[in-house]
N, C-alpha and C. Protein backbone atom coordinates (compact mmCIF):
# COMPACT_ATOMS: atom_id res chain seq x y z
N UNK A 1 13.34 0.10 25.96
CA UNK A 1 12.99 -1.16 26.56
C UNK A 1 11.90 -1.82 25.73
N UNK A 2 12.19 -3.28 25.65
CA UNK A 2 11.02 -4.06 25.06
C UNK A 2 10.04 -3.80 25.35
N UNK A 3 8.72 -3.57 24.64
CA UNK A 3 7.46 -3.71 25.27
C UNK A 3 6.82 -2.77 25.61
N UNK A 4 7.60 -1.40 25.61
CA UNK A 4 7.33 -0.12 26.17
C UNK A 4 6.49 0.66 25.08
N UNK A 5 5.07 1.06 24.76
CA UNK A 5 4.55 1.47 24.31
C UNK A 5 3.71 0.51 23.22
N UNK A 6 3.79 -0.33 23.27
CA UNK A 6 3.39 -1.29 22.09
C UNK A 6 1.83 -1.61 22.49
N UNK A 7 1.37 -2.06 21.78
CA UNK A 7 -0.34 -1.92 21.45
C UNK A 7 -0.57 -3.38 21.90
N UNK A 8 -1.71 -3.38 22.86
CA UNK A 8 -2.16 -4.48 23.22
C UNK A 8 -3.37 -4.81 22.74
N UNK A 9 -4.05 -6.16 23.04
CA UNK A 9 -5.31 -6.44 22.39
C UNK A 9 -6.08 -5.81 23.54
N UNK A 10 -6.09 -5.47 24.63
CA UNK A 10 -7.13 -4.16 25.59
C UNK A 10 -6.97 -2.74 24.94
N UNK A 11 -5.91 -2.37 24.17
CA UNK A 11 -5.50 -1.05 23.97
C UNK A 11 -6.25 -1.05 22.33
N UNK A 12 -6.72 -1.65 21.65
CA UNK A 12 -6.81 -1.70 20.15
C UNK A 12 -8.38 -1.64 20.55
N UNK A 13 -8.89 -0.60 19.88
CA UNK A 13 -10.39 -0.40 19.62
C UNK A 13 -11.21 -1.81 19.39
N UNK A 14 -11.89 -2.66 20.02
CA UNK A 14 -12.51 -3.65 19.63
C UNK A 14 -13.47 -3.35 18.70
N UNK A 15 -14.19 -2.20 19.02
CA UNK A 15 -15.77 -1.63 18.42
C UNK A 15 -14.97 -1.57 16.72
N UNK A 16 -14.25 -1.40 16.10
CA UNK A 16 -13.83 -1.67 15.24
C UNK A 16 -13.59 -3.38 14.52
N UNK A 17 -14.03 -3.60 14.04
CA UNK A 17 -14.36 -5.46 13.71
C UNK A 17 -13.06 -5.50 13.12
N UNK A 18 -12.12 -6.53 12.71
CA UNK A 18 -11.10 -6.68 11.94
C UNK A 18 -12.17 -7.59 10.90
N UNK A 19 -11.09 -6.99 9.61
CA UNK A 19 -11.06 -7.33 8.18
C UNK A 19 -12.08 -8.60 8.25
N UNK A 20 -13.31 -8.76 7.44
CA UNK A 20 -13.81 -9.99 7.38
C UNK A 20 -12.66 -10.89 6.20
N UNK A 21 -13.58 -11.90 6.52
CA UNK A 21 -12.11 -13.02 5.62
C UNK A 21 -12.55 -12.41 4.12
N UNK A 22 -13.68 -12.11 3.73
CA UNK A 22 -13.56 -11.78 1.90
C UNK A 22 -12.49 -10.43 1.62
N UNK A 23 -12.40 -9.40 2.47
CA UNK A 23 -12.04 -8.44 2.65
C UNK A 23 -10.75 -8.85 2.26
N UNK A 24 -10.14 -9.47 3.77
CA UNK A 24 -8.53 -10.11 3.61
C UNK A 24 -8.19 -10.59 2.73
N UNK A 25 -9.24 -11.45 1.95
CA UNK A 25 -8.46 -12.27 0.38
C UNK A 25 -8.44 -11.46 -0.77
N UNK A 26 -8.92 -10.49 -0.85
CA UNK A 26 -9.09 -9.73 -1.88
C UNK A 26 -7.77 -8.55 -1.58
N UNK A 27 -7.67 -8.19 -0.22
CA UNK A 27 -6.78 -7.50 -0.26
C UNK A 27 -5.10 -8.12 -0.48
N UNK A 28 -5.20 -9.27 0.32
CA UNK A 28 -4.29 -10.74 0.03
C UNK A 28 -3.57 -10.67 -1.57
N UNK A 29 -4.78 -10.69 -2.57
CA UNK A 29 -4.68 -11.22 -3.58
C UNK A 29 -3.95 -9.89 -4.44
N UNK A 30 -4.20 -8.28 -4.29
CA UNK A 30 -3.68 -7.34 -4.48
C UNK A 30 -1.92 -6.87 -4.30
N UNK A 31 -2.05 -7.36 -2.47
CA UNK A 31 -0.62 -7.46 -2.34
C UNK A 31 0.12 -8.45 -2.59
N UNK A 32 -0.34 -9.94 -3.44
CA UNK A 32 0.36 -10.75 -4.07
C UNK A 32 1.17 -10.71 -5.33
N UNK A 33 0.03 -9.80 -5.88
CA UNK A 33 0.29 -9.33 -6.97
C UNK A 33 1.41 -8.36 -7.45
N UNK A 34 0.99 -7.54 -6.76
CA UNK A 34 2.23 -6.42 -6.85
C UNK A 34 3.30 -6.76 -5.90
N UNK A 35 3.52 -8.02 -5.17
CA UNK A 35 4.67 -7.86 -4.39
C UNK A 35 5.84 -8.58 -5.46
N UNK A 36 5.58 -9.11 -6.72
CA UNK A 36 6.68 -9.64 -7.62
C UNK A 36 7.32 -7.98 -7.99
N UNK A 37 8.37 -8.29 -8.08
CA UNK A 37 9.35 -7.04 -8.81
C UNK A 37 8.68 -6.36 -10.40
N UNK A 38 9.10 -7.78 -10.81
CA UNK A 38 8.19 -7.45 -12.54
C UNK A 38 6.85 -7.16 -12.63
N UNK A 39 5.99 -7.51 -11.52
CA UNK A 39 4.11 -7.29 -11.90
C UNK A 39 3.91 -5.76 -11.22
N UNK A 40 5.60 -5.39 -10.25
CA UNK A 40 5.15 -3.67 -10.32
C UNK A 40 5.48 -3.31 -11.11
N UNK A 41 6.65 -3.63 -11.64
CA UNK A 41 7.30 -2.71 -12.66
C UNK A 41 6.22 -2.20 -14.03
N UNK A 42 5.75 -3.76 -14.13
CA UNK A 42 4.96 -3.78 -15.16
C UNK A 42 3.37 -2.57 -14.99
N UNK A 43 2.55 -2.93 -13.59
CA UNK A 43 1.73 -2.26 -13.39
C UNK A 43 2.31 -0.84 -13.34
N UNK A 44 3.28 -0.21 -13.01
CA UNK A 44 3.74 1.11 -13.17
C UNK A 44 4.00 1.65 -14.49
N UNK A 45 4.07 0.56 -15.12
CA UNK A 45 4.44 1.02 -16.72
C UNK A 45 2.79 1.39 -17.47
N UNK A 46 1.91 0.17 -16.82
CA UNK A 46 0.69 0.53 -17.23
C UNK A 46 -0.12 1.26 -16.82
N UNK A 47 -0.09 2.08 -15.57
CA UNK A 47 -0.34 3.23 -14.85
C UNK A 47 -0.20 3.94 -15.49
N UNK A 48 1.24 4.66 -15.91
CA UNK A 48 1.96 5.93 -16.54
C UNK A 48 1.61 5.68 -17.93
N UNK A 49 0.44 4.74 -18.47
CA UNK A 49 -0.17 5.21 -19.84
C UNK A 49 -1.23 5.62 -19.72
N UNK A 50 -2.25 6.14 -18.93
CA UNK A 50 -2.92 6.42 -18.65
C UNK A 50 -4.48 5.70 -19.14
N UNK A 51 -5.11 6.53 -19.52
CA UNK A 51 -6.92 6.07 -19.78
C UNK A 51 -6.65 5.26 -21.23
N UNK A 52 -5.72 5.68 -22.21
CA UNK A 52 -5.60 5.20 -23.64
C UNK A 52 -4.85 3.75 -23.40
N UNK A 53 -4.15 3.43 -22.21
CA UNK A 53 -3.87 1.86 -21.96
C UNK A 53 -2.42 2.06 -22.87
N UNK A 54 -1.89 0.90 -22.65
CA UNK A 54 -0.81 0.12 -23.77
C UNK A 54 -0.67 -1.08 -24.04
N UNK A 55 -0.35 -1.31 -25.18
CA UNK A 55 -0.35 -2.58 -25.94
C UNK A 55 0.75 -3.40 -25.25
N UNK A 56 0.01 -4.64 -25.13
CA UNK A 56 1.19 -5.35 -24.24
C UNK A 56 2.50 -5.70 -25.37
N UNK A 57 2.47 -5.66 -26.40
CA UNK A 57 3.37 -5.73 -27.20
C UNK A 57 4.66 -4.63 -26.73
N UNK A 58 4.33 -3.66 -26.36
CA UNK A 58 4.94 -2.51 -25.85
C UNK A 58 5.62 -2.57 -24.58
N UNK A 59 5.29 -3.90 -24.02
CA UNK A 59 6.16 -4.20 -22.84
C UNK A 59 6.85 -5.12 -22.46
N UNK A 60 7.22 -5.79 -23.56
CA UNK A 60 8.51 -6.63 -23.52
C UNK A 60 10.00 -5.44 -23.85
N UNK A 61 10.20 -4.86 -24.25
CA UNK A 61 11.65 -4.05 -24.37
C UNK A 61 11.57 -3.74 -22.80
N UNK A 62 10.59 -2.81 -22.46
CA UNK A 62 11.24 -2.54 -21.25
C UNK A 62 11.63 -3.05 -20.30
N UNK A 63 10.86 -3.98 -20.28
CA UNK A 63 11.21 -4.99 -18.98
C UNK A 63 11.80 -6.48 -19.29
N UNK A 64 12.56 -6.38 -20.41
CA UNK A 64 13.28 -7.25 -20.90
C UNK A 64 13.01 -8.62 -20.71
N UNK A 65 10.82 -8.95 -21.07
CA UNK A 65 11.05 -10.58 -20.51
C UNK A 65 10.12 -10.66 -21.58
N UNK A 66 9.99 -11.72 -21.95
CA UNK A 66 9.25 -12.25 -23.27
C UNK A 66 7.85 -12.23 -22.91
N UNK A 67 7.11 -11.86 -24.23
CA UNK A 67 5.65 -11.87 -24.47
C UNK A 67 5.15 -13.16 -23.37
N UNK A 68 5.37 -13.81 -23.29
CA UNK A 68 4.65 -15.41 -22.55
C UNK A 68 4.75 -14.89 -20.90
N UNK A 69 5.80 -13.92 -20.86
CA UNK A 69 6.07 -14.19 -19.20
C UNK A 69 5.20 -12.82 -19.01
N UNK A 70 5.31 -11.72 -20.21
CA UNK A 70 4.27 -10.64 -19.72
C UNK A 70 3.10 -10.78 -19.80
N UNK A 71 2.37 -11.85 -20.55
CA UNK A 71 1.19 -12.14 -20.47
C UNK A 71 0.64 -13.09 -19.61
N UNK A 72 1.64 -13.75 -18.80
CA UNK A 72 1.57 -14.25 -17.93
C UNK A 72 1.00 -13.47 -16.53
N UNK A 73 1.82 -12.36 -16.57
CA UNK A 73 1.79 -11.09 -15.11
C UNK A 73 0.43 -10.58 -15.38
N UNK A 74 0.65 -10.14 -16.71
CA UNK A 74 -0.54 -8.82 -16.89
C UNK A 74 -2.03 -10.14 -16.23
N UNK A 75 -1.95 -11.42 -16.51
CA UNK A 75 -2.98 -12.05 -16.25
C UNK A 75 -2.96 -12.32 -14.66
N UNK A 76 -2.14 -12.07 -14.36
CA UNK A 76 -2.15 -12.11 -13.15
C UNK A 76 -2.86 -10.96 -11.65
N UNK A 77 -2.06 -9.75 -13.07
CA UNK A 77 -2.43 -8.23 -12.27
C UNK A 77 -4.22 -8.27 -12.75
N UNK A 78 -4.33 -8.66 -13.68
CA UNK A 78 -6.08 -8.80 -14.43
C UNK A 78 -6.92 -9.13 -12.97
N UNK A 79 -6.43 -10.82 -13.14
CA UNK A 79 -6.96 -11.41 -12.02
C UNK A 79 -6.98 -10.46 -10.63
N UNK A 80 -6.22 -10.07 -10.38
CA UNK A 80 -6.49 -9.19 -9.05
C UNK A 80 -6.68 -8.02 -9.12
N UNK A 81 -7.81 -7.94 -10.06
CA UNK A 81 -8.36 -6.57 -10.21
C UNK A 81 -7.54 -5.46 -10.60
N UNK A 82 -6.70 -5.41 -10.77
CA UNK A 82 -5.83 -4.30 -11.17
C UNK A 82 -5.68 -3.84 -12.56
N UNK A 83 -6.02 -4.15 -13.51
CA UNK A 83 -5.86 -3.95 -14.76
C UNK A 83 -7.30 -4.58 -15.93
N UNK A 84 -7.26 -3.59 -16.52
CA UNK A 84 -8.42 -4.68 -17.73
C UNK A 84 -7.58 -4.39 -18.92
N UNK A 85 -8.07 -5.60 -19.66
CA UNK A 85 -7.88 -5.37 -21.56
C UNK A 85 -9.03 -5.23 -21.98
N UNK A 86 -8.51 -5.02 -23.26
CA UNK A 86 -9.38 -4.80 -24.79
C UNK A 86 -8.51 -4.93 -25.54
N UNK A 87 -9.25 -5.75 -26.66
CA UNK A 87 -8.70 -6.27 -27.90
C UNK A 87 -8.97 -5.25 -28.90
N UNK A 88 -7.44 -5.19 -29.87
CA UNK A 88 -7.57 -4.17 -30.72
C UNK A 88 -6.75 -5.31 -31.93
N UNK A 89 -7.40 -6.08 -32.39
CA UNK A 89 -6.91 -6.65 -33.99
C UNK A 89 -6.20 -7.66 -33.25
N UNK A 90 -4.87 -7.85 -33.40
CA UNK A 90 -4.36 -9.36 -32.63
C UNK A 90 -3.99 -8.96 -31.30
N UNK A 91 -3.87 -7.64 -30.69
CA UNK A 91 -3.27 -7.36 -29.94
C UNK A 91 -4.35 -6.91 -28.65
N UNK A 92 -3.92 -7.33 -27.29
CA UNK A 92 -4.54 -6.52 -26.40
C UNK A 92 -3.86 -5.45 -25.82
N UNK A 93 -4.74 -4.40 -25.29
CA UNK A 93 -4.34 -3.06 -24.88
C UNK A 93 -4.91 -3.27 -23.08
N UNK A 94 -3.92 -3.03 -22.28
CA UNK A 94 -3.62 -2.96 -20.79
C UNK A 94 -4.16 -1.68 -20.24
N UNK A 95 -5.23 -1.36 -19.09
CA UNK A 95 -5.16 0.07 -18.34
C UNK A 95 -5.40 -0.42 -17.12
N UNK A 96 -4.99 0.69 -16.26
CA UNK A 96 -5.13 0.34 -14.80
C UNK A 96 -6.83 0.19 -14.87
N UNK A 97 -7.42 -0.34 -13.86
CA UNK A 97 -9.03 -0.07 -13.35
C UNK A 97 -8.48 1.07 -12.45
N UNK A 98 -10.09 2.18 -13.02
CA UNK A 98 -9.74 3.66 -12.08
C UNK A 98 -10.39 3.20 -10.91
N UNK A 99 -9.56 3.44 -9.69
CA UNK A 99 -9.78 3.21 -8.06
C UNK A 99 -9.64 1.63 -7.58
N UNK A 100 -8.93 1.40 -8.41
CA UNK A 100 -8.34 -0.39 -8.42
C UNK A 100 -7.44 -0.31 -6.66
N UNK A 101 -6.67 0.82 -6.57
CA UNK A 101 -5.90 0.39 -5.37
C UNK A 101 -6.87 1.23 -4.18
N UNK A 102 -8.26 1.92 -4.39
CA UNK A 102 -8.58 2.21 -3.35
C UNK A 102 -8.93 1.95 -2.13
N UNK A 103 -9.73 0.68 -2.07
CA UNK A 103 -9.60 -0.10 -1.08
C UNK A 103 -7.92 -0.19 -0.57
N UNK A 104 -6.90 -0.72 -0.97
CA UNK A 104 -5.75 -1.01 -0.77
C UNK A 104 -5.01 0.67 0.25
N UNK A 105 -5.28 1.39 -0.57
CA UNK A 105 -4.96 2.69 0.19
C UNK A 105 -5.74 2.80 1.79
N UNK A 106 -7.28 2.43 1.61
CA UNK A 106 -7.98 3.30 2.73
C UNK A 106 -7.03 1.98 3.52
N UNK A 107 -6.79 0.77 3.22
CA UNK A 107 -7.00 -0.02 4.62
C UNK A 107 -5.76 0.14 4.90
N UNK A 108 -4.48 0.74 4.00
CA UNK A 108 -2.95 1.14 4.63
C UNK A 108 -3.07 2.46 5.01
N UNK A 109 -4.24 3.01 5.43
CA UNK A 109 -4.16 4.50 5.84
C UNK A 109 -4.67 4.55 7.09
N UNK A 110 -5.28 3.48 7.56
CA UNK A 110 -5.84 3.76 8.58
C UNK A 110 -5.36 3.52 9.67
């Protein structure tokens, strides 16, 4: 039956504050990011290189979209904290930020 067990606003811990608004946009801006197909694919590709990063040159084959559209994402995943560069000669090199999704974890864990 409808309705049967479902959480009310008397039943939800008040003493617990919900998300202030900086909180929400930042977390907002995380799951914007990674909710495109290509900016996970891509952030998973740059995950699984670990601390030594990869050259974004290195990620057009796999994900079959041109330099402009991956430097497009990676600036995107940048922007929302998820990734930094460094310049190595013409090229920049991609790594995750270590504990980039932690916030993102504690507040889907709780």
């Amino acid at each position: 039956m409808y309705g049967v067990g479902m959480a009310t606003t008397k039943s939800i811990p008040l003493s617990n504050r919900p998300l202030t608004d900086t909180h929400a946009e930042v977390l907002a801006d995380v799951f914007a990011a990674l909710a495109d197909p290509v900016r996970l694919r891509l952030f998973d590709l740059v995950r699984r290189a670990g601390d030594t990063g990869v050259c974004s040159c290195d990620l057009v084959e796999p994900l079959e979209r041109s330099q402009p559209t991956i430097s497009h994402h990676l600036k995107v995943l940048r922007e929302a904290g998820l990734v930094e560069s460094r310049r190595e000669g013409t090229w920049l090199w991609y790594s995750v930020i270590p504990g980039a999704l932690q916030s993102t974890s504690t507040f889907v864990q709780r």
